[in-house]
N, C-alpha and C. Protein backbone atom coordinates (compact mmCIF):
# COMPACT_ATOMS: atom_id res chain seq x y z
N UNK A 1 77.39 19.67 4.65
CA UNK A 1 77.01 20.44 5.82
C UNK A 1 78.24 20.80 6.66
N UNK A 2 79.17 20.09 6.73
CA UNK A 2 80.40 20.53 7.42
C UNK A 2 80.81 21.73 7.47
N UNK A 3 81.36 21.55 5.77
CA UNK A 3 81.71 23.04 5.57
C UNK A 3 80.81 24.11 5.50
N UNK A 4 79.89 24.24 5.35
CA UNK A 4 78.60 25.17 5.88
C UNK A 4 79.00 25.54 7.54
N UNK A 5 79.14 24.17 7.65
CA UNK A 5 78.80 24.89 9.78
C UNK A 5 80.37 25.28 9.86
N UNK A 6 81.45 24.94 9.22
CA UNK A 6 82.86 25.29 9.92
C UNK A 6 83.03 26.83 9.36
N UNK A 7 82.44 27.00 8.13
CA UNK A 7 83.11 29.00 7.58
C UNK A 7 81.69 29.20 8.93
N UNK A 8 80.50 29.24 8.88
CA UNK A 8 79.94 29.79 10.48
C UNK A 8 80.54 29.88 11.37
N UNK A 9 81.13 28.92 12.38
CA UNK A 9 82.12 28.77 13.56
C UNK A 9 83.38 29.71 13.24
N UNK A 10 84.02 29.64 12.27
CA UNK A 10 85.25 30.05 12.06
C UNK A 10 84.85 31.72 11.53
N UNK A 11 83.84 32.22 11.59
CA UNK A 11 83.68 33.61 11.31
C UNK A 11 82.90 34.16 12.30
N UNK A 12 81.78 33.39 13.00
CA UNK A 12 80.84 33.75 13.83
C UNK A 12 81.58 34.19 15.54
N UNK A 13 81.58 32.59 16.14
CA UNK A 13 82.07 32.54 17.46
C UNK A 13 83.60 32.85 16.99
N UNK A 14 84.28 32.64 15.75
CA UNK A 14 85.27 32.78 16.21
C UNK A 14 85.64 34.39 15.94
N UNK A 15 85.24 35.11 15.94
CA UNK A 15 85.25 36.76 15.67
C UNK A 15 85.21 37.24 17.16
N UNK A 16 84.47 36.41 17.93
CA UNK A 16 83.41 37.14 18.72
C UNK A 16 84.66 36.23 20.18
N UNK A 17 85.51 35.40 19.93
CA UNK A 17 86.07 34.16 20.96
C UNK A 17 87.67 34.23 20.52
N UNK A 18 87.91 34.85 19.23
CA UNK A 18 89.49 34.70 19.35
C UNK A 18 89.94 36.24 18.52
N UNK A 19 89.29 36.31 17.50
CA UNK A 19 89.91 37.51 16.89
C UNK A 19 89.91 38.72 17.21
N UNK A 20 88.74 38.75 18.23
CA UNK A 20 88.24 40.49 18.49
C UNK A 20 89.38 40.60 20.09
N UNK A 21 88.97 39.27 21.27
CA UNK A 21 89.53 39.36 22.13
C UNK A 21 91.03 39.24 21.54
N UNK A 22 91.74 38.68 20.81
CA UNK A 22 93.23 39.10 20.79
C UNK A 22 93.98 40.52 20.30
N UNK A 23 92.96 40.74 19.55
CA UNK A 23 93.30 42.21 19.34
C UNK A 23 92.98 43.04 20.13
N UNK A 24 92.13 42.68 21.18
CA UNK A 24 91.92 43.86 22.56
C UNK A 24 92.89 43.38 23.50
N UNK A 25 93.35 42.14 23.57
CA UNK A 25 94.60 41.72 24.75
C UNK A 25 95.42 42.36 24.06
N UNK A 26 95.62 42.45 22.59
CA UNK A 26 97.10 43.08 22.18
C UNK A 26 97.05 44.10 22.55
N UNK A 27 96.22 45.28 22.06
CA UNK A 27 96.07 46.54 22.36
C UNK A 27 96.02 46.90 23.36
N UNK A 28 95.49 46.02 24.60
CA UNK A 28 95.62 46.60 26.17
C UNK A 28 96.80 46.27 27.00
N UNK A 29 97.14 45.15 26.44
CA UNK A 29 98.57 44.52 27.96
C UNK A 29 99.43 43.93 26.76
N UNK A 30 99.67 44.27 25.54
CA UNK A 30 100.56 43.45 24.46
C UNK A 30 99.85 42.11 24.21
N UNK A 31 100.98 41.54 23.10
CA UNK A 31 100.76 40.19 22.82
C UNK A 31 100.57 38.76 24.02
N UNK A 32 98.92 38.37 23.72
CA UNK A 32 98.58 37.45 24.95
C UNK A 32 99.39 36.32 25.40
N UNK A 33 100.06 35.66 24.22
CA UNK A 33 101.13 34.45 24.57
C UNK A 33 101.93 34.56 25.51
N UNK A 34 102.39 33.97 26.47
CA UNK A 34 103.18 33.84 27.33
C UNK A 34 102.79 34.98 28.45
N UNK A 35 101.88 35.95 28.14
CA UNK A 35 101.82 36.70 29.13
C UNK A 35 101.33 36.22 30.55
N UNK A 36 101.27 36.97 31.63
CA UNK A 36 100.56 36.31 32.94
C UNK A 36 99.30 36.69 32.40
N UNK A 37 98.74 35.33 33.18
CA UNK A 37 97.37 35.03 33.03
C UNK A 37 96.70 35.19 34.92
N UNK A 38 95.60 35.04 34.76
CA UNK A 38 94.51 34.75 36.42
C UNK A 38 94.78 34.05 37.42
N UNK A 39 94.78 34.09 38.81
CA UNK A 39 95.24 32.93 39.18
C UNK A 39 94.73 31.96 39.32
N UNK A 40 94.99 30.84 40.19
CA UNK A 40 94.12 29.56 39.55
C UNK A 40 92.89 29.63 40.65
N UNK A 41 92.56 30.86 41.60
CA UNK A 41 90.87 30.30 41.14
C UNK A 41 90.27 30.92 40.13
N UNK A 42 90.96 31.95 39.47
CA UNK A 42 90.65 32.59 38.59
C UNK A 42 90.55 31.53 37.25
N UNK A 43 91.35 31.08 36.91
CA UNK A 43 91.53 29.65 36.09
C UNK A 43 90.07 28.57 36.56
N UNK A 44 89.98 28.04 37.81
CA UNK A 44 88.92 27.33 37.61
C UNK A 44 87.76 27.83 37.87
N UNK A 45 87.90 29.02 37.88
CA UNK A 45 86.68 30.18 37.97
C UNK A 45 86.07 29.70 35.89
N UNK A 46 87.01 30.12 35.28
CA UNK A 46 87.13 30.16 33.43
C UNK A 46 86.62 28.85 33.48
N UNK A 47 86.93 27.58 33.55
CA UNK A 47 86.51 26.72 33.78
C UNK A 47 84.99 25.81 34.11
N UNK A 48 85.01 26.62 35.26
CA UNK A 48 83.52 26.26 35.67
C UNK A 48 82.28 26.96 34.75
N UNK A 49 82.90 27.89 34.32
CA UNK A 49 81.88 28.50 33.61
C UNK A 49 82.18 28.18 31.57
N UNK A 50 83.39 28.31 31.18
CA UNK A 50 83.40 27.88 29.81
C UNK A 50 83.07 26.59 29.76
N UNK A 51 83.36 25.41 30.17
CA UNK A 51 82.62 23.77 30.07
C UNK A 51 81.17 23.56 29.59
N UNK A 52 80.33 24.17 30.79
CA UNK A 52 78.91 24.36 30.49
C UNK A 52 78.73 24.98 28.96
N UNK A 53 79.21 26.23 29.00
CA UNK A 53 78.97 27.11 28.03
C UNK A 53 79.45 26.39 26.34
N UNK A 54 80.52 25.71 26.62
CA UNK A 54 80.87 24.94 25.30
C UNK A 54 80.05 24.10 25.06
N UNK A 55 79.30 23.08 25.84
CA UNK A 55 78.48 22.12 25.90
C UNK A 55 77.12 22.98 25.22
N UNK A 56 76.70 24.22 26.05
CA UNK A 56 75.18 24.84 25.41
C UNK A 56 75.91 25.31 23.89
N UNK A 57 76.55 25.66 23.47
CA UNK A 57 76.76 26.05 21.83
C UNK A 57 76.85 25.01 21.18
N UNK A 58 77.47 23.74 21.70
CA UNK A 58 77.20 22.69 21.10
C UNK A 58 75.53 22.05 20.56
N UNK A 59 75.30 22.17 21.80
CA UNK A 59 73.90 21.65 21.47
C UNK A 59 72.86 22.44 20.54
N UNK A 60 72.96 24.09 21.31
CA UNK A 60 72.40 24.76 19.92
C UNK A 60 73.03 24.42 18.68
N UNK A 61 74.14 24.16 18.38
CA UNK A 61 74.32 24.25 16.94
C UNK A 61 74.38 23.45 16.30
N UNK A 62 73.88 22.11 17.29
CA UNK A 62 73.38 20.83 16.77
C UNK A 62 72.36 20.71 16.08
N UNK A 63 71.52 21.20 16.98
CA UNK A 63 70.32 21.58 16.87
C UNK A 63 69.74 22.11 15.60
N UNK A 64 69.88 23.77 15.73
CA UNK A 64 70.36 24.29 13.77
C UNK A 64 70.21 23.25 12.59
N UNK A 65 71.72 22.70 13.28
CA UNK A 65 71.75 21.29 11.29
C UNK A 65 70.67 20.39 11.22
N UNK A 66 70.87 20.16 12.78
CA UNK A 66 69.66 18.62 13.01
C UNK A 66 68.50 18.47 12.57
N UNK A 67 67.47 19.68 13.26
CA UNK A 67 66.12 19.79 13.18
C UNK A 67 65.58 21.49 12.26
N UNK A 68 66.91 22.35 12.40
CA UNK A 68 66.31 23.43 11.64
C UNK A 68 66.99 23.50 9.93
N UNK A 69 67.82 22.46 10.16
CA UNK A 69 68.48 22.08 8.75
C UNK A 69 69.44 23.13 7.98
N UNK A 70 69.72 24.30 8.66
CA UNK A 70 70.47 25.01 8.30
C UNK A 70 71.99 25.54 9.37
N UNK A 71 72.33 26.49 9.40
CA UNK A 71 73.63 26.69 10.05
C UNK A 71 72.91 28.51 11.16
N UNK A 72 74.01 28.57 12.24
CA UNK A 72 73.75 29.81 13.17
C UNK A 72 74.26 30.84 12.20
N UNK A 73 74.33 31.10 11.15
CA UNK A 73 75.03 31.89 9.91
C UNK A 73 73.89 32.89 9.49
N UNK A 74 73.39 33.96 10.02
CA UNK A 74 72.34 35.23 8.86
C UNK A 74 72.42 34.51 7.27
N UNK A 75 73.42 34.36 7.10
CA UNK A 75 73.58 34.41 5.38
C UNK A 75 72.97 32.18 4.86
N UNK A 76 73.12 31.74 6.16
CA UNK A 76 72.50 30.35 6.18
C UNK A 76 71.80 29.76 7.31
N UNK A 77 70.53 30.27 7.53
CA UNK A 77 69.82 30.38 8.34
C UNK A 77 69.15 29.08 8.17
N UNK A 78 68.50 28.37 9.71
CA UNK A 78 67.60 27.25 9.57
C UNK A 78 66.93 27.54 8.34
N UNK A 79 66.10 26.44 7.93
CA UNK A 79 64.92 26.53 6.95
C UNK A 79 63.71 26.23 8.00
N UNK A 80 63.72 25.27 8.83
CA UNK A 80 62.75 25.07 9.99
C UNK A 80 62.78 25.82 11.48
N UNK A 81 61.94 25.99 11.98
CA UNK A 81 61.68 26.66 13.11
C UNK A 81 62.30 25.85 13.98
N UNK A 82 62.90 26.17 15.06
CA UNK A 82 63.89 25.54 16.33
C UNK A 82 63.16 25.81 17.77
N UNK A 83 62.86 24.97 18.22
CA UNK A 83 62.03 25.45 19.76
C UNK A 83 62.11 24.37 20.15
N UNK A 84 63.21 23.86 20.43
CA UNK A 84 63.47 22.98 21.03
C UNK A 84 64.96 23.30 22.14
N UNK A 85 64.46 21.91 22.95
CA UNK A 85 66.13 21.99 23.85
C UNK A 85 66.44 22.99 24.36
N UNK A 86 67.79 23.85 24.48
CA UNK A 86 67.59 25.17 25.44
C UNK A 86 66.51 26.35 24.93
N UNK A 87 66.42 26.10 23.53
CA UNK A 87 65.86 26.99 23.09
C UNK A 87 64.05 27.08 23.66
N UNK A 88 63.54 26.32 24.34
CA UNK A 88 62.32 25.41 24.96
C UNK A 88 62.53 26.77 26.16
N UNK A 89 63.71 27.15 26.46
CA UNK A 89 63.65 28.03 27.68
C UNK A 89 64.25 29.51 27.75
N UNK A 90 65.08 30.22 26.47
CA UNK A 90 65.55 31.33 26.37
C UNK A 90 65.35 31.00 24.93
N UNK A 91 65.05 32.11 24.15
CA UNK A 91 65.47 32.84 22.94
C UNK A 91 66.70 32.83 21.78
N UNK A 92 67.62 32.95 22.91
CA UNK A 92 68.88 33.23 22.29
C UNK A 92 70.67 32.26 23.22
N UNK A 93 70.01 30.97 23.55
CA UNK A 93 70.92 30.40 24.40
C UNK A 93 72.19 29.95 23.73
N UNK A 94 72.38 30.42 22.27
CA UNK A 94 73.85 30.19 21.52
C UNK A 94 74.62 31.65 22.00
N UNK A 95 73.87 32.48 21.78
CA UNK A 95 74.78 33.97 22.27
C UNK A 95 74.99 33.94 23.52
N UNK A 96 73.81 33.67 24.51
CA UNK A 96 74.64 33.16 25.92
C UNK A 96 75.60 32.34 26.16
N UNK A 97 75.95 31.52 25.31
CA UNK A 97 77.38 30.69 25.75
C UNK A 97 78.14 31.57 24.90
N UNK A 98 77.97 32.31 24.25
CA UNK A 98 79.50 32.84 23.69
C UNK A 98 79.46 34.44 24.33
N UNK A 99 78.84 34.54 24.95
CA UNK A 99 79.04 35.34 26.31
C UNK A 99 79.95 34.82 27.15
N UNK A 100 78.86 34.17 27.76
CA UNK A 100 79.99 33.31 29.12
C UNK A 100 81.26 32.96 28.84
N UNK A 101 81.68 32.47 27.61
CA UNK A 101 82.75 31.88 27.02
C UNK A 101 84.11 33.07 26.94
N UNK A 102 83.11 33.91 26.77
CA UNK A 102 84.23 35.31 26.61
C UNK A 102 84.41 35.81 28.45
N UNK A 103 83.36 35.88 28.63
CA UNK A 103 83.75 35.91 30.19
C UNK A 103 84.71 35.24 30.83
N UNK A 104 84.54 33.77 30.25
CA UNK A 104 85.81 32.54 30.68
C UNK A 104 86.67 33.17 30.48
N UNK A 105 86.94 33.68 29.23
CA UNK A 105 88.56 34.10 28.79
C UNK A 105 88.61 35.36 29.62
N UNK A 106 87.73 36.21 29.95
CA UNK A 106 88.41 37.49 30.65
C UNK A 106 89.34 37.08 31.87
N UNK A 107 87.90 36.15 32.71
CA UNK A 107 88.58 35.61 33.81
C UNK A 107 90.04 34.74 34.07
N UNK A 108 90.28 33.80 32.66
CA UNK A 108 91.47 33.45 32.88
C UNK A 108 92.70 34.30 32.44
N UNK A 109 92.50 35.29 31.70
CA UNK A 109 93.81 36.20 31.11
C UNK A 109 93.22 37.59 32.45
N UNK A 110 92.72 37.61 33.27
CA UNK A 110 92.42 38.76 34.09
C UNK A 110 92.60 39.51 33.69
N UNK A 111 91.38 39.81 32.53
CA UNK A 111 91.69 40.94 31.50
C UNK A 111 90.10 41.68 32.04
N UNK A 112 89.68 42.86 32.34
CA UNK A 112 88.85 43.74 32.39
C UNK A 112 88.28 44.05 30.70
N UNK A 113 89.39 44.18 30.20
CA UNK A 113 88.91 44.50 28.79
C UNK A 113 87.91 43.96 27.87
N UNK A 114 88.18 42.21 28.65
CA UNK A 114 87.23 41.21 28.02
C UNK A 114 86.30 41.42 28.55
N UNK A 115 85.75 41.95 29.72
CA UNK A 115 84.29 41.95 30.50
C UNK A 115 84.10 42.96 29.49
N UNK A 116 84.82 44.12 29.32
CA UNK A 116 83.87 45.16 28.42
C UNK A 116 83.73 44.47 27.10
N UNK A 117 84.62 43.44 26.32
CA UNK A 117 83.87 43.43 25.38
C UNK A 117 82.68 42.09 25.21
N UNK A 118 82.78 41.69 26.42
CA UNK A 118 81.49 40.84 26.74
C UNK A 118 79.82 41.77 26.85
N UNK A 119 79.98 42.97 27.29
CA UNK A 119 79.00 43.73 27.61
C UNK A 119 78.79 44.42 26.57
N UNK A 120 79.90 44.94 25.10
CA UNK A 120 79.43 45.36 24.15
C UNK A 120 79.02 44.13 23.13
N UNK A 121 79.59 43.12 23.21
CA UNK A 121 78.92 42.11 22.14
C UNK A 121 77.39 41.66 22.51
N UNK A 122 77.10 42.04 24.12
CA UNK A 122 75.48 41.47 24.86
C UNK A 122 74.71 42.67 23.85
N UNK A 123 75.32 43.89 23.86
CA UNK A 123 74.12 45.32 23.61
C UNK A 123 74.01 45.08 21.93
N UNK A 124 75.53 44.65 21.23
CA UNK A 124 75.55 44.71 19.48
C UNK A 124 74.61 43.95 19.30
N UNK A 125 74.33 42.31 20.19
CA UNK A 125 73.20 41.45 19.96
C UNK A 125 72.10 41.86 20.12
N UNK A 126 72.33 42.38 21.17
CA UNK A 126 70.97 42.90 21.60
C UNK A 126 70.04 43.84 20.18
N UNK A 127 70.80 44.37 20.18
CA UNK A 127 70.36 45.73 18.98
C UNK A 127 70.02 44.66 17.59
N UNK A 128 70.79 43.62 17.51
CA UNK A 128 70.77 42.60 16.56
C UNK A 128 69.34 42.04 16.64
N UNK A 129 69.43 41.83 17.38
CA UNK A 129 68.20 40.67 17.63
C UNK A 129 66.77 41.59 17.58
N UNK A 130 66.55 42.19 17.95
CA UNK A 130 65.55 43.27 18.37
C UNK A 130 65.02 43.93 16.61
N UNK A 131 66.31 44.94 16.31
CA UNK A 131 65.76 45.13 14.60
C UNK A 131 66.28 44.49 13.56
N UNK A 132 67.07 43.41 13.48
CA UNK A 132 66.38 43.04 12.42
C UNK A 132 66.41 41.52 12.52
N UNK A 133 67.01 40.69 13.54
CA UNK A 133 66.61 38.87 13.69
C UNK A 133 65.18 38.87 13.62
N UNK A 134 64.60 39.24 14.94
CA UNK A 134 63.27 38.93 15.18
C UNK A 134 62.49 39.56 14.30
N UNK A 135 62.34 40.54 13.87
CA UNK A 135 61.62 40.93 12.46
C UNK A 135 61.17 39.94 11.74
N UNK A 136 63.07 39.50 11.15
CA UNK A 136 62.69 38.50 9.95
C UNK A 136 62.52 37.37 10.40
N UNK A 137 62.78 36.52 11.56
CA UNK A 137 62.02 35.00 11.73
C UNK A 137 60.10 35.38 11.91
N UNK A 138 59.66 36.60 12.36
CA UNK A 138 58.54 36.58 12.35
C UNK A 138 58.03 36.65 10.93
N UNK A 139 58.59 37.08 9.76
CA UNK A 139 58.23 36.84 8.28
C UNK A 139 58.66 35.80 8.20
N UNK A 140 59.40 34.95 8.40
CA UNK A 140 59.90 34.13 7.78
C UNK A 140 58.45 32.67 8.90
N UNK A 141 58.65 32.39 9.82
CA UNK A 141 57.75 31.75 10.38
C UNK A 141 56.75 32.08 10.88
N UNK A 142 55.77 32.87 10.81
CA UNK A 142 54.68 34.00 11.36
C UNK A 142 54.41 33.22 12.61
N UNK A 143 52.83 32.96 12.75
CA UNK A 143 52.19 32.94 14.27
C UNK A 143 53.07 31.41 15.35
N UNK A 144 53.79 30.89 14.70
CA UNK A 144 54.31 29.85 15.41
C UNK A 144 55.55 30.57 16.13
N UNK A 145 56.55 31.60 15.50
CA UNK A 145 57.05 32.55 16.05
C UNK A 145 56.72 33.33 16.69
N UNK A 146 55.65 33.93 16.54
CA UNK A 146 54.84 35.13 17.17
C UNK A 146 54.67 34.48 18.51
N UNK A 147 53.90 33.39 18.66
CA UNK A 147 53.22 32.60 19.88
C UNK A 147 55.31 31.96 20.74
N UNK A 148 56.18 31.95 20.15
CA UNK A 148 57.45 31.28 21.01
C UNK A 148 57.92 32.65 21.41
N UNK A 149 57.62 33.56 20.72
CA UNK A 149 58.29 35.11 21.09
C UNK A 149 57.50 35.71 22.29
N UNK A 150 56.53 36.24 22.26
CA UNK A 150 55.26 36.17 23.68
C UNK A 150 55.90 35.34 24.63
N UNK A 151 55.90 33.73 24.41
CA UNK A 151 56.27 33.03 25.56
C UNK A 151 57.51 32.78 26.37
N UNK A 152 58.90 33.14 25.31
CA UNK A 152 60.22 32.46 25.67
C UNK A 152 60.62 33.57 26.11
N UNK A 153 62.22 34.38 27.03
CA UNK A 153 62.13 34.82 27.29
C UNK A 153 63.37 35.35 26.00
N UNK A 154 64.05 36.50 26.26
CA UNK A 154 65.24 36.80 25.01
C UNK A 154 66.34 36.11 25.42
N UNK A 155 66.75 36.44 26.54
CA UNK A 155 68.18 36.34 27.61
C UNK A 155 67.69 35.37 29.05
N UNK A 156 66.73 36.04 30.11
CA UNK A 156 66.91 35.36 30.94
C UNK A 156 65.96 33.85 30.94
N UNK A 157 66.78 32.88 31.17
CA UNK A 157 65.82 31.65 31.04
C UNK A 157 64.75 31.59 31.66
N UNK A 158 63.36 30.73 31.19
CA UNK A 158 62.80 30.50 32.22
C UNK A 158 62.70 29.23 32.75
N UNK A 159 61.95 29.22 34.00
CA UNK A 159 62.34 27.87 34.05
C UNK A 159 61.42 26.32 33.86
N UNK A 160 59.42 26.94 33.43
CA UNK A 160 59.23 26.00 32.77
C UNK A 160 59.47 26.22 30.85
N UNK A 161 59.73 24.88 30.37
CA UNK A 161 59.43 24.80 29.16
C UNK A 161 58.91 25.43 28.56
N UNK A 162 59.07 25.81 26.92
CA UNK A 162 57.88 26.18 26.20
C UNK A 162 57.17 25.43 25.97
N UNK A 163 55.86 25.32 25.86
CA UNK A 163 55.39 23.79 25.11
C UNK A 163 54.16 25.20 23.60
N UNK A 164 54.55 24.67 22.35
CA UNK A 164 54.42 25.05 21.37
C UNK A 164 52.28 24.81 21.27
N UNK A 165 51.93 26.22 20.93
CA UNK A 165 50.85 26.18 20.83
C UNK A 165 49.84 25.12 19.72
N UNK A 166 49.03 24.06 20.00
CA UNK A 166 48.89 23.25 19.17
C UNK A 166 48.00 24.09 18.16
N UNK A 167 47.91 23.82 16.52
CA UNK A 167 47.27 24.71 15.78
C UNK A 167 46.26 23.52 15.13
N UNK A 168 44.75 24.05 15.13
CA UNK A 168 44.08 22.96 14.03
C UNK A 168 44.41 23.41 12.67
């Protein structure tokens, strides 16, 4: 399972957390190393908000191996249904931390560029999720999906629980 979840991490978040943003820091203000960065409330601005956000991807993607037995990977998808933990309250609370996370980094390299590509990776998901994720978890898990989709929200949390419809 390791290596299952590390080519995920290392292609997924990290496309979306190091490869895409360095090639937009290169292309906008040069090479990011050594360059000036935010100042430091700008820094514990990145901070206050990447911590949390590392902690929620953690847990979703605990989650995944733990109880859905597979990886956040299209190509290695749970085998079990996940409605649990953050997922109990948003839809999609792994793409929200690698939102925020990219936000972190805009804010500490005071890069504008990163907010835009925080707002195009929200709409690519978006468009993601809409035709063809949710499609296929509704084939893939029908009315137990159907009934968490109705209830959970996509993006904004709510703030009671789901509690999963009991079936005779």
């Amino acid at each position: 399972m390791f290596w299952r979840m590390a080519k995920a991490v290392l292609i997924l978040p990290g496309t979306a957390l190091v490869y895409v943003p360095l090639l937009i820091h290169w292309f906008s203000k040069g090479w990011p190393f050594g360059a000036a960065v935010g100042s430091v409330p700008q820094g514990v601005l990145a901070l206050i908000v990447a911590v949390p956000a590392l902690v929620l991807a953690a847990t979703t993607m605990r989650l995944f191996v733990t109880q859905g037995e597979g990886t956040p990977a299209p190509w290695d998808p749970p085998l079990k249904f996940v409605a649990s933990g953050p997922y109990r309250h948003t839809r999609n609370p792994m793409l929200t931390a690698v939102i925020l996370m990219i936000l972190a980094e805009a804010a500490a390299l005071n890069s504008l560029a990163l907010v835009g590509w925080a707002g195009c990776f929200f709409a690519l998901n978006t468009a993601y999720f809409v035709f063809f994720e949710e499609p296929g978890l509704q084939r893939r898990f029908g009315d137990p999906y159907q009934d968490y989709k109705a209830s959970v929200p996509r993006w904004i949390p709510k703030l009671r629980p789901y509690q999963p419809v009991q079936r005779d």
